[in-house]
PDB file of N, CA and C in Angstrom:
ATOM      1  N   UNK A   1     128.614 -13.205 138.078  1.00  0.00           N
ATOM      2  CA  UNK A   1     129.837 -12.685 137.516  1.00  0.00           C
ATOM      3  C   UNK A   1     130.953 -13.717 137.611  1.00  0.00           C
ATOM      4  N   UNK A   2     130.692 -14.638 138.485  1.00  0.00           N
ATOM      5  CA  UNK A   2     131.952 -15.423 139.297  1.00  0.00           C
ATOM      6  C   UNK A   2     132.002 -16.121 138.337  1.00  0.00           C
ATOM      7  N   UNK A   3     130.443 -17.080 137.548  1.00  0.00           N
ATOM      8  CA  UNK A   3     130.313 -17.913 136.772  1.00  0.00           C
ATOM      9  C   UNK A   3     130.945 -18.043 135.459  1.00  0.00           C
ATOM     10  N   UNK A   4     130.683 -16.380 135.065  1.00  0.00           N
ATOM     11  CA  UNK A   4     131.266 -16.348 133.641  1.00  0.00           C
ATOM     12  C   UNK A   4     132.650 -15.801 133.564  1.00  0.00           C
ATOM     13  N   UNK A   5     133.348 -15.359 134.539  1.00  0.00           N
ATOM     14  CA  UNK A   5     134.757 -15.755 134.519  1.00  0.00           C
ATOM     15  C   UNK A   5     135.240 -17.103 134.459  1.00  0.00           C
ATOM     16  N   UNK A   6     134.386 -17.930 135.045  1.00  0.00           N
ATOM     17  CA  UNK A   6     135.052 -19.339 135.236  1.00  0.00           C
ATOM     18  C   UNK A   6     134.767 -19.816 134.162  1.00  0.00           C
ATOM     19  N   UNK A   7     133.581 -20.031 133.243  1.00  0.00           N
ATOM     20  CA  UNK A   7     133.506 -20.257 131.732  1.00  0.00           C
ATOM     21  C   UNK A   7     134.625 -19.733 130.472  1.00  0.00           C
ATOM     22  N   UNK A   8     134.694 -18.350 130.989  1.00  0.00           N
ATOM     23  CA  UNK A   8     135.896 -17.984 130.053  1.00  0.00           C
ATOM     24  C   UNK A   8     137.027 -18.845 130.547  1.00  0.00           C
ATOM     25  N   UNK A   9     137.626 -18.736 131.364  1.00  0.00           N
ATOM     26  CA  UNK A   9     138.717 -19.763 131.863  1.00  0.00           C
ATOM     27  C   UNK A   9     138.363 -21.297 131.613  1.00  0.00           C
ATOM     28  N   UNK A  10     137.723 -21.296 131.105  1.00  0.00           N
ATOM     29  CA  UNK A  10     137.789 -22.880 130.616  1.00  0.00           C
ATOM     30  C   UNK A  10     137.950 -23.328 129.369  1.00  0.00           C
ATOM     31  N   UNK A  11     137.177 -22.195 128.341  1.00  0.00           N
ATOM     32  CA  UNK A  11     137.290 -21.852 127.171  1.00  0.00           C
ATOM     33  C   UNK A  11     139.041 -21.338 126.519  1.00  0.00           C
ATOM     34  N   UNK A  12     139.843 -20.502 127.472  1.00  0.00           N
ATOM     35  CA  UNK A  12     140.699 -20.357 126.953  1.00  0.00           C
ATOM     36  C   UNK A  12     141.994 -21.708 127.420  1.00  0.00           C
ATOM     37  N   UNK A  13     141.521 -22.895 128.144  1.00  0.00           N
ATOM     38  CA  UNK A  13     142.450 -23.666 128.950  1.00  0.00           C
ATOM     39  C   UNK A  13     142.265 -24.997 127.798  1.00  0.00           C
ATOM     40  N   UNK A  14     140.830 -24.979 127.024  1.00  0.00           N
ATOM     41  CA  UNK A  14     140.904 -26.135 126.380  1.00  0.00           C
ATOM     42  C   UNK A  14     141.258 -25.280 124.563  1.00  0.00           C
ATOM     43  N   UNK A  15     142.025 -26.628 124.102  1.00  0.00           N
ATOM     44  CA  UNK A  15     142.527 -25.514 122.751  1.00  0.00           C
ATOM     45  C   UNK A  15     141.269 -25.677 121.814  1.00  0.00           C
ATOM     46  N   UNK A  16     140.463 -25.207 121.145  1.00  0.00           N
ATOM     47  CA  UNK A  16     139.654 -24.974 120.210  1.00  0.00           C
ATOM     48  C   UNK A  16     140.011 -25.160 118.684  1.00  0.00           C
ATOM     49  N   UNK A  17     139.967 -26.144 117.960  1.00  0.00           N
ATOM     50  CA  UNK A  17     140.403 -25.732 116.616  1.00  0.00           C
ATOM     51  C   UNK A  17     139.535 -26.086 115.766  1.00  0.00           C
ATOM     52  N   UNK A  18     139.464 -25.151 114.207  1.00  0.00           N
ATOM     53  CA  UNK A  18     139.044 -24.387 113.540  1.00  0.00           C
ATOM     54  C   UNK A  18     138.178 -25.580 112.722  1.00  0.00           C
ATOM     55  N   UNK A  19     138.760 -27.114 112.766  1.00  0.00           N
ATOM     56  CA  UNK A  19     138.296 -28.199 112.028  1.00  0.00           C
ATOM     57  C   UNK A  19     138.417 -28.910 112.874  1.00  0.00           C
ATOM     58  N   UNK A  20     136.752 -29.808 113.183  1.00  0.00           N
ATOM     59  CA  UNK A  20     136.815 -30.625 113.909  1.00  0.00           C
ATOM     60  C   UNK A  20     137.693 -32.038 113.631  1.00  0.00           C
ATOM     61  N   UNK A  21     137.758 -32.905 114.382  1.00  0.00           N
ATOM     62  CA  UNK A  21     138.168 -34.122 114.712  1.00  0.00           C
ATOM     63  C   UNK A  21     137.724 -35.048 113.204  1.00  0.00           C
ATOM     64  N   UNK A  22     136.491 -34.970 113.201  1.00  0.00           N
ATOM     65  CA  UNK A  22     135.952 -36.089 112.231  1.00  0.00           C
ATOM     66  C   UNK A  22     135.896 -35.261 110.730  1.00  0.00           C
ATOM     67  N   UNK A  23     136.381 -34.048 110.541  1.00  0.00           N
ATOM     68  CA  UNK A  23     136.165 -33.379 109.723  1.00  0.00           C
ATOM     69  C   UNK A  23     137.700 -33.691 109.017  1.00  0.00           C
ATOM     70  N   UNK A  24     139.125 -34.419 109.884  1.00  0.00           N
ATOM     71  CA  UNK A  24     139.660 -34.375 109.387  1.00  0.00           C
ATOM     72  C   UNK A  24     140.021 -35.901 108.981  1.00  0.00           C
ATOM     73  N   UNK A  25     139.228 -36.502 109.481  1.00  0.00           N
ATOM     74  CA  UNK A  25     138.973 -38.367 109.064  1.00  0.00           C
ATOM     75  C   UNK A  25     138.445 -37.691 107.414  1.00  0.00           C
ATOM     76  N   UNK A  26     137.494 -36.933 107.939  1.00  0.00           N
ATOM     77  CA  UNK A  26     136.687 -36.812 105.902  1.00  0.00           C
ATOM     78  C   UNK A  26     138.133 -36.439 105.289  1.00  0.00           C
ATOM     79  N   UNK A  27     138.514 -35.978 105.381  1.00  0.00           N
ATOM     80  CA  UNK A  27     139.554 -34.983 104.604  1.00  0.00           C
ATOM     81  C   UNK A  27     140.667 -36.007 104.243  1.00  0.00           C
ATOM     82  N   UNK A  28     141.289 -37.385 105.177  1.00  0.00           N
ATOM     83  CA  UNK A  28     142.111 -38.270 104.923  1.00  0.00           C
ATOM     84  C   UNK A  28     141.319 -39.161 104.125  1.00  0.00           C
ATOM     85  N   UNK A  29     139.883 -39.484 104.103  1.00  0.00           N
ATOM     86  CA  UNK A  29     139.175 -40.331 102.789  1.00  0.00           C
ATOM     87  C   UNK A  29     139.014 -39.902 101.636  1.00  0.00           C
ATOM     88  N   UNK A  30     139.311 -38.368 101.566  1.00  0.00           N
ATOM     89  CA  UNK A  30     139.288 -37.552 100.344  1.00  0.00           C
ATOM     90  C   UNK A  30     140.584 -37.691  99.752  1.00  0.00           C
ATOM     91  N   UNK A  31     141.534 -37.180 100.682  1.00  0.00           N
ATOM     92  CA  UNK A  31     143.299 -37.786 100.102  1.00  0.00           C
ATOM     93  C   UNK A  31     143.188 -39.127  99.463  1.00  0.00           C
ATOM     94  N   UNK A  32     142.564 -40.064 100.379  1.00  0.00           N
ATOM     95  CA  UNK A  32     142.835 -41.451  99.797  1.00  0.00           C
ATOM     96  C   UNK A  32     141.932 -41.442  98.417  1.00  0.00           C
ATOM     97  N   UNK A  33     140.916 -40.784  98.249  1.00  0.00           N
ATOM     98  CA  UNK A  33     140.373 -40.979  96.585  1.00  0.00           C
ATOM     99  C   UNK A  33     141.010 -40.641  95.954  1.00  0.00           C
ATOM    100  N   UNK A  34     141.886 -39.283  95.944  1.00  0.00           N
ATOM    101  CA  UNK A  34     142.790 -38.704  95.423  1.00  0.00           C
ATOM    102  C   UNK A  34     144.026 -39.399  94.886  1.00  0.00           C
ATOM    103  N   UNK A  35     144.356 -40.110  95.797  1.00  0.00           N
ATOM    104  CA  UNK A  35     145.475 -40.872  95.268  1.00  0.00           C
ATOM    105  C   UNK A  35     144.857 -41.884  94.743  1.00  0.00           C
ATOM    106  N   UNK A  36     143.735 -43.083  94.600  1.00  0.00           N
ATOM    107  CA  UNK A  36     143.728 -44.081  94.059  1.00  0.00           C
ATOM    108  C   UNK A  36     143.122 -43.468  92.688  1.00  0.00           C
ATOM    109  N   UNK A  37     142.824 -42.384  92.686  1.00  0.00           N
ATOM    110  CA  UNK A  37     142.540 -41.669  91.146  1.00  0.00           C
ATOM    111  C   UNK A  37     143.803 -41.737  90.053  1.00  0.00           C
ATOM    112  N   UNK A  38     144.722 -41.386  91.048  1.00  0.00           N
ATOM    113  CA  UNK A  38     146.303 -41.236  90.372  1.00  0.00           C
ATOM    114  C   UNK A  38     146.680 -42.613  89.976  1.00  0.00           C
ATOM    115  N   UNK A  39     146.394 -43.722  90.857  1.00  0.00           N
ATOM    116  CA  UNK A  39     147.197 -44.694  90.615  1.00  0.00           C
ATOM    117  C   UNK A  39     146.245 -45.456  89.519  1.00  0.00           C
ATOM    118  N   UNK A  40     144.865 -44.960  89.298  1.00  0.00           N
ATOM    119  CA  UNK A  40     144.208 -45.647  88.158  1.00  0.00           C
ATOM    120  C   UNK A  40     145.152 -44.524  86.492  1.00  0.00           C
ATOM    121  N   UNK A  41     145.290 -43.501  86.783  1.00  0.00           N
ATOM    122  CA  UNK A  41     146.191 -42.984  85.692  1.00  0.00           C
ATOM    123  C   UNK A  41     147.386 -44.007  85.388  1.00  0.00           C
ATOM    124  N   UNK A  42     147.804 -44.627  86.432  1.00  0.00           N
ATOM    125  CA  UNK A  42     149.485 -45.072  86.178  1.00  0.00           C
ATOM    126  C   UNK A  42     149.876 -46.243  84.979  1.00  0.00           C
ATOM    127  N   UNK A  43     150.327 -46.420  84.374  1.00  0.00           N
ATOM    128  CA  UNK A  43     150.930 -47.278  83.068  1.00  0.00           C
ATOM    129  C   UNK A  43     150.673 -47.194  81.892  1.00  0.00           C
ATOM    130  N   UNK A  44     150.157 -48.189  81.470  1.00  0.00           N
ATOM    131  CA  UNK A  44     150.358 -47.551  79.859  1.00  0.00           C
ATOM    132  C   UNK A  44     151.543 -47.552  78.835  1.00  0.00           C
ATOM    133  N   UNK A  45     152.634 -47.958  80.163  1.00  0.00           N
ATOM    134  CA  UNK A  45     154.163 -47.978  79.211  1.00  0.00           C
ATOM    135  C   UNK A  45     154.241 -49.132  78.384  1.00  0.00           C
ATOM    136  N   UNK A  46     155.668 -49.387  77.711  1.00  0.00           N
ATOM    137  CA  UNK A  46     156.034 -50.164  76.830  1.00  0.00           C
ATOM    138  C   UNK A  46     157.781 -50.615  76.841  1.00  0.00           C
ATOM    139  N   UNK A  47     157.772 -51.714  76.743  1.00  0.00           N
ATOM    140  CA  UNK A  47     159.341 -51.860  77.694  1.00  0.00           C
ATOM    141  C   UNK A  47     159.985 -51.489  75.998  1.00  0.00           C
ATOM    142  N   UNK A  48     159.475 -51.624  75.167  1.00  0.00           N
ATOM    143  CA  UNK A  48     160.185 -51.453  73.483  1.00  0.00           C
ATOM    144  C   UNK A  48     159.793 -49.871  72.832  1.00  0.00           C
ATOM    145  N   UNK A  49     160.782 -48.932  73.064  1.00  0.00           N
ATOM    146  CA  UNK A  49     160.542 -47.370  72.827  1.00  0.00           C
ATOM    147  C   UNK A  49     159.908 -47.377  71.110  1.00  0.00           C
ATOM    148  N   UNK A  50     160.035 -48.925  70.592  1.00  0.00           N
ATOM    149  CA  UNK A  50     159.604 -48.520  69.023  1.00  0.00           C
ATOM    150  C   UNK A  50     158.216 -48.921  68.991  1.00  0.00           C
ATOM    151  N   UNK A  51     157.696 -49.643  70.152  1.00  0.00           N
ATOM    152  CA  UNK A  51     156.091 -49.818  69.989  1.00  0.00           C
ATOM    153  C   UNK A  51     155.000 -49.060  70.828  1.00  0.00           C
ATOM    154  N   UNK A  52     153.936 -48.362  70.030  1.00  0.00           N
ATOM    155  CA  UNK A  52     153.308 -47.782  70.711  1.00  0.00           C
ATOM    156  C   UNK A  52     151.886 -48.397  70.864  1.00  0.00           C
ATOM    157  N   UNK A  53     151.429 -48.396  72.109  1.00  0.00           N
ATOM    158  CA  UNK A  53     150.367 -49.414  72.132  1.00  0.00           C
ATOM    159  C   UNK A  53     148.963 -48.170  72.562  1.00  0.00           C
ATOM    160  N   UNK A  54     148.427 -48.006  71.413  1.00  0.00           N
ATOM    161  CA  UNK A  54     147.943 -47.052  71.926  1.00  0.00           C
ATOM    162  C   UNK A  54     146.127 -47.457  73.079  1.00  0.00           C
ATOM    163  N   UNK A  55     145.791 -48.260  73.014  1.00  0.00           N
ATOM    164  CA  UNK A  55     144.808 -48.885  73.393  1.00  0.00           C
ATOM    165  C   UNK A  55     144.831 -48.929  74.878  1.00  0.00           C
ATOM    166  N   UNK A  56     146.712 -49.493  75.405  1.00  0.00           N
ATOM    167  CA  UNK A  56     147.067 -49.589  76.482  1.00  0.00           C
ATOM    168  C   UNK A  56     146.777 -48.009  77.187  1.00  0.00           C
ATOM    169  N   UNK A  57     147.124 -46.713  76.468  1.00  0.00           N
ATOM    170  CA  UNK A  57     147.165 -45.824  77.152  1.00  0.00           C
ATOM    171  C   UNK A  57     146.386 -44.900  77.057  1.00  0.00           C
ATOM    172  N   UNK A  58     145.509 -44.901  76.137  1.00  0.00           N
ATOM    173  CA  UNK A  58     143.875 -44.012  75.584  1.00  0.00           C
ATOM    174  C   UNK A  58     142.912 -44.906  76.328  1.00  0.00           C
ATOM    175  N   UNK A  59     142.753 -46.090  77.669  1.00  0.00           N
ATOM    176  CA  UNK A  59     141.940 -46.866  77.691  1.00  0.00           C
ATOM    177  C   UNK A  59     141.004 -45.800  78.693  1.00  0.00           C
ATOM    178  N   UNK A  60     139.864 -46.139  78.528  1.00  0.00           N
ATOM    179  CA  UNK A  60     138.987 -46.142  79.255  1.00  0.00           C
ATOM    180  C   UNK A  60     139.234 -45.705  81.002  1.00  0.00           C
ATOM    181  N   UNK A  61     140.023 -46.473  81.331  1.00  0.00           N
ATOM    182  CA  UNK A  61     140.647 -46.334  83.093  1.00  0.00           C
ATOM    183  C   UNK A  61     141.388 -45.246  83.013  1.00  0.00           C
ATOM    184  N   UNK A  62     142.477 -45.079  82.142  1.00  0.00           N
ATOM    185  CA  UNK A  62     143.472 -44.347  82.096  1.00  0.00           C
ATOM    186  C   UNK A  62     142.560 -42.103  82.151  1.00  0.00           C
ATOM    187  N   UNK A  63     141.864 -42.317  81.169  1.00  0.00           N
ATOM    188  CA  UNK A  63     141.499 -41.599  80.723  1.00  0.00           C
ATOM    189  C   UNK A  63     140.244 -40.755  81.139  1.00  0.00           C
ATOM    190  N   UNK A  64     139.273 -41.779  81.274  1.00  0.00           N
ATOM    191  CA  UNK A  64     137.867 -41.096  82.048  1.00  0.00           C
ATOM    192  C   UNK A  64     137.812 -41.252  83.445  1.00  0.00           C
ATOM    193  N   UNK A  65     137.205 -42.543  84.099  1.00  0.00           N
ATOM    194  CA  UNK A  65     137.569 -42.955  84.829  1.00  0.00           C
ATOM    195  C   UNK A  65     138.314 -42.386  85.923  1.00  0.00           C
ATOM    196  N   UNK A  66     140.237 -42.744  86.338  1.00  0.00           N
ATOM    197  CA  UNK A  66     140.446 -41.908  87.054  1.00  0.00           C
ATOM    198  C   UNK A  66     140.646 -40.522  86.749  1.00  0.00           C
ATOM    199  N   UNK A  67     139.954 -39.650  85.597  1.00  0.00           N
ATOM    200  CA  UNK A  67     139.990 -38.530  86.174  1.00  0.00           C
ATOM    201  C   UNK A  67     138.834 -38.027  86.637  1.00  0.00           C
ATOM    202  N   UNK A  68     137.527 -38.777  86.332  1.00  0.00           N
ATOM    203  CA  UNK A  68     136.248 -38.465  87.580  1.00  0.00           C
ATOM    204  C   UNK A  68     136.332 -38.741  89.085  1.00  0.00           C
ATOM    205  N   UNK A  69     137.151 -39.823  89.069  1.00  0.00           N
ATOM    206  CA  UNK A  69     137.638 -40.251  90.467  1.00  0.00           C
ATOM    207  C   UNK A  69     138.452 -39.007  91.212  1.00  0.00           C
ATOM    208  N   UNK A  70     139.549 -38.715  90.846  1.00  0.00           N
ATOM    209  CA  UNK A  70     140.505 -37.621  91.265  1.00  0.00           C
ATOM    210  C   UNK A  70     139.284 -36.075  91.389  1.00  0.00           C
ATOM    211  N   UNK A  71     138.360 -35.640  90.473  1.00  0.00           N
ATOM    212  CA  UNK A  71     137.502 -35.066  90.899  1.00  0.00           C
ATOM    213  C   UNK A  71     136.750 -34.917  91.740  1.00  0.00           C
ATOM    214  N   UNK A  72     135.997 -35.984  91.959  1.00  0.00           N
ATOM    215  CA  UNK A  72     135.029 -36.232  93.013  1.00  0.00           C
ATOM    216  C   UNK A  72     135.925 -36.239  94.104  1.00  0.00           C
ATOM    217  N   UNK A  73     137.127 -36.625  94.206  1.00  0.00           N
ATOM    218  CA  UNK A  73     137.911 -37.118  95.746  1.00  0.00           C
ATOM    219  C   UNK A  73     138.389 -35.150  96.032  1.00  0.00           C
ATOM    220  N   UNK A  74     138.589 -34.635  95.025  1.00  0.00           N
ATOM    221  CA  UNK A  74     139.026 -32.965  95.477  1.00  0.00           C
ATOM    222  C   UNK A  74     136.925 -32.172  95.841  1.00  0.00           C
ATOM    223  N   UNK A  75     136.170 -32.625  95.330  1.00  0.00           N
ATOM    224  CA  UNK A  75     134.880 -32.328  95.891  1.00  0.00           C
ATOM    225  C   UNK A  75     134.608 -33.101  97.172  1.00  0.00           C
ATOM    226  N   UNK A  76     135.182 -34.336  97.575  1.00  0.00           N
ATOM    227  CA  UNK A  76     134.567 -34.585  98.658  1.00  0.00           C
ATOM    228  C   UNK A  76     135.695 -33.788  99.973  1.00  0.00           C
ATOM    229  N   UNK A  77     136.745 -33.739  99.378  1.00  0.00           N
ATOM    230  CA  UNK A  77     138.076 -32.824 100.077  1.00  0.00           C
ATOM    231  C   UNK A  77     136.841 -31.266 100.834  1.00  0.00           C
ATOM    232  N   UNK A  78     136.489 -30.886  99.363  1.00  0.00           N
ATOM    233  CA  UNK A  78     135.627 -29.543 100.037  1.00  0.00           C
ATOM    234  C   UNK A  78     134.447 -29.664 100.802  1.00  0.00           C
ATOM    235  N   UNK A  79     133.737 -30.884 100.146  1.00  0.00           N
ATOM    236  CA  UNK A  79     132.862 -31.196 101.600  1.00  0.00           C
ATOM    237  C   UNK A  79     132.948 -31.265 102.980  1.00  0.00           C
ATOM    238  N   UNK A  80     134.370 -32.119 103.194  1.00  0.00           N
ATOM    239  CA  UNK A  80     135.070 -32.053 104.394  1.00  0.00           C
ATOM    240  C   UNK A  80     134.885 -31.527 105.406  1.00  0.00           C
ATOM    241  N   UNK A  81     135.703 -30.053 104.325  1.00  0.00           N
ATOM    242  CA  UNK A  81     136.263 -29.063 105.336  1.00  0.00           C
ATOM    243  C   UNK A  81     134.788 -28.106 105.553  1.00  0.00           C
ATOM    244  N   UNK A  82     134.000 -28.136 104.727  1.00  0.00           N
ATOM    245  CA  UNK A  82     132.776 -27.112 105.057  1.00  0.00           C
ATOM    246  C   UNK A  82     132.340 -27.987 106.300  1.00  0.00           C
ATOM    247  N   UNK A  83     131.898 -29.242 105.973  1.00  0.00           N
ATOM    248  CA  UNK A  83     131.168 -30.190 107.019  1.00  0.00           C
ATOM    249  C   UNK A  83     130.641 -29.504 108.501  1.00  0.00           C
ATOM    250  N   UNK A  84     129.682 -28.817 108.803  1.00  0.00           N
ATOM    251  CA  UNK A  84     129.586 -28.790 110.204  1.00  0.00           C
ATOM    252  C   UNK A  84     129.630 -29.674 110.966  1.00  0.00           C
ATOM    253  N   UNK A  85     130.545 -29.638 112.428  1.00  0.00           N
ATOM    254  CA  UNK A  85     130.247 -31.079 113.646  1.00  0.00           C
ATOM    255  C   UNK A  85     128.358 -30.887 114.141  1.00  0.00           C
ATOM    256  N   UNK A  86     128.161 -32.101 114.391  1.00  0.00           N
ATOM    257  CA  UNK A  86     126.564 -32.116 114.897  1.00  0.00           C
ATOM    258  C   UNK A  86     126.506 -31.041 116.159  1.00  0.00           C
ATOM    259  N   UNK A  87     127.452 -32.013 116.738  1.00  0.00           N
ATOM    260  CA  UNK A  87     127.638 -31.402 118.153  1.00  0.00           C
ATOM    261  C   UNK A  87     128.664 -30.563 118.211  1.00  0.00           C
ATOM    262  N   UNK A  88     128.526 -29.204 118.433  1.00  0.00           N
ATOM    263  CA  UNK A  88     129.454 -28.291 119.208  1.00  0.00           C
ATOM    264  C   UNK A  88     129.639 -27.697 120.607  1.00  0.00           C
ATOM    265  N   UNK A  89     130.839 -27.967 120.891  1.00  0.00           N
ATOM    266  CA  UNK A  89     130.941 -28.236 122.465  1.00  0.00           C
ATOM    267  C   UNK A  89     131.027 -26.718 122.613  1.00  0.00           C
ATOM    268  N   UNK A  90     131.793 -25.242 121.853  1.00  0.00           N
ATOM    269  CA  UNK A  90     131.732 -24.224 122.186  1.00  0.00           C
ATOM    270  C   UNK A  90     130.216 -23.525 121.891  1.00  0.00           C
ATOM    271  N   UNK A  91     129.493 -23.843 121.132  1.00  0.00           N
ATOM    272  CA  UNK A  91     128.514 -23.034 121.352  1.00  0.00           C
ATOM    273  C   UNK A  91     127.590 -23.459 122.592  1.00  0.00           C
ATOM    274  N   UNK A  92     127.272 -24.670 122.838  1.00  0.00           N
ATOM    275  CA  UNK A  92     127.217 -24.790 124.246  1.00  0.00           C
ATOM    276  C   UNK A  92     127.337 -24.305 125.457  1.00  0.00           C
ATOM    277  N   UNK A  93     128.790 -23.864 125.314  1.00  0.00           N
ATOM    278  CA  UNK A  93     129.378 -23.156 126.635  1.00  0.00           C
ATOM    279  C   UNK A  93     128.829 -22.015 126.373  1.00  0.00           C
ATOM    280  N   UNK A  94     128.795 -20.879 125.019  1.00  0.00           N
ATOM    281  CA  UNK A  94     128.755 -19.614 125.223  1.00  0.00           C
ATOM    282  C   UNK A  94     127.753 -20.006 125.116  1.00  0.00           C
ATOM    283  N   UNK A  95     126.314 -20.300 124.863  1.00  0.00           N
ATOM    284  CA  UNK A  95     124.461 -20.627 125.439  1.00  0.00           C
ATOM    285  C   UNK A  95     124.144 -20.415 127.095  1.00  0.00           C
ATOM    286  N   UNK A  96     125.043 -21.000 127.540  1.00  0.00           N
ATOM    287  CA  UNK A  96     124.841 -20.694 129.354  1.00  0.00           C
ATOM    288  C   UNK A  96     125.515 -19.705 129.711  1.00  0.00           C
TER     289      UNK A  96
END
């Protein structure tokens, strides 16, 4: 009885949260696809409002490109957060 009071008291002394550690490294490499998706969208302008260059801004990068990028980076976002840790230190504790 003594034991599993002292397990609970250890359980409520260390904080537990809901996403592990490395789950939120995935989640900052997912931001970062995210944004270099955006920054493959960026330009295309024209410093002369009477010329339109359309080649510059229908290209290939602009258009396909980063927006498969910006996709995949919001799918690897959800991978992330599903991600199970290998190791879990609470199911451990509640096993003994």
């Amino acid at each position: 009885m003594a034991k599993i009071n002292k397990k609970q008291e250890e359980l409520t002394k260390k904080a537990v949260f809901a996403i592990p550690k490395e789950n939120y490294k995935l989640m900052l490499i997912g931001l970062g696809i995210i944004i270099f998706g955006f920054i493959l969208m960026a330009g295309g302008g024209s410093d002369d409002p009477n010329v339109f260059n359309e080649k510059a801004l229908f290209s290939f990068r602009r258009i396909t490109l980063s927006s498969v990028t910006v996709i995949l980076g919001f799918a690897f976002e959800v991978y992330a957060i599903m991600k199970k840790p290998k190791s879990d230190k609470t199911d451990k504790l509640t096993k003994e």
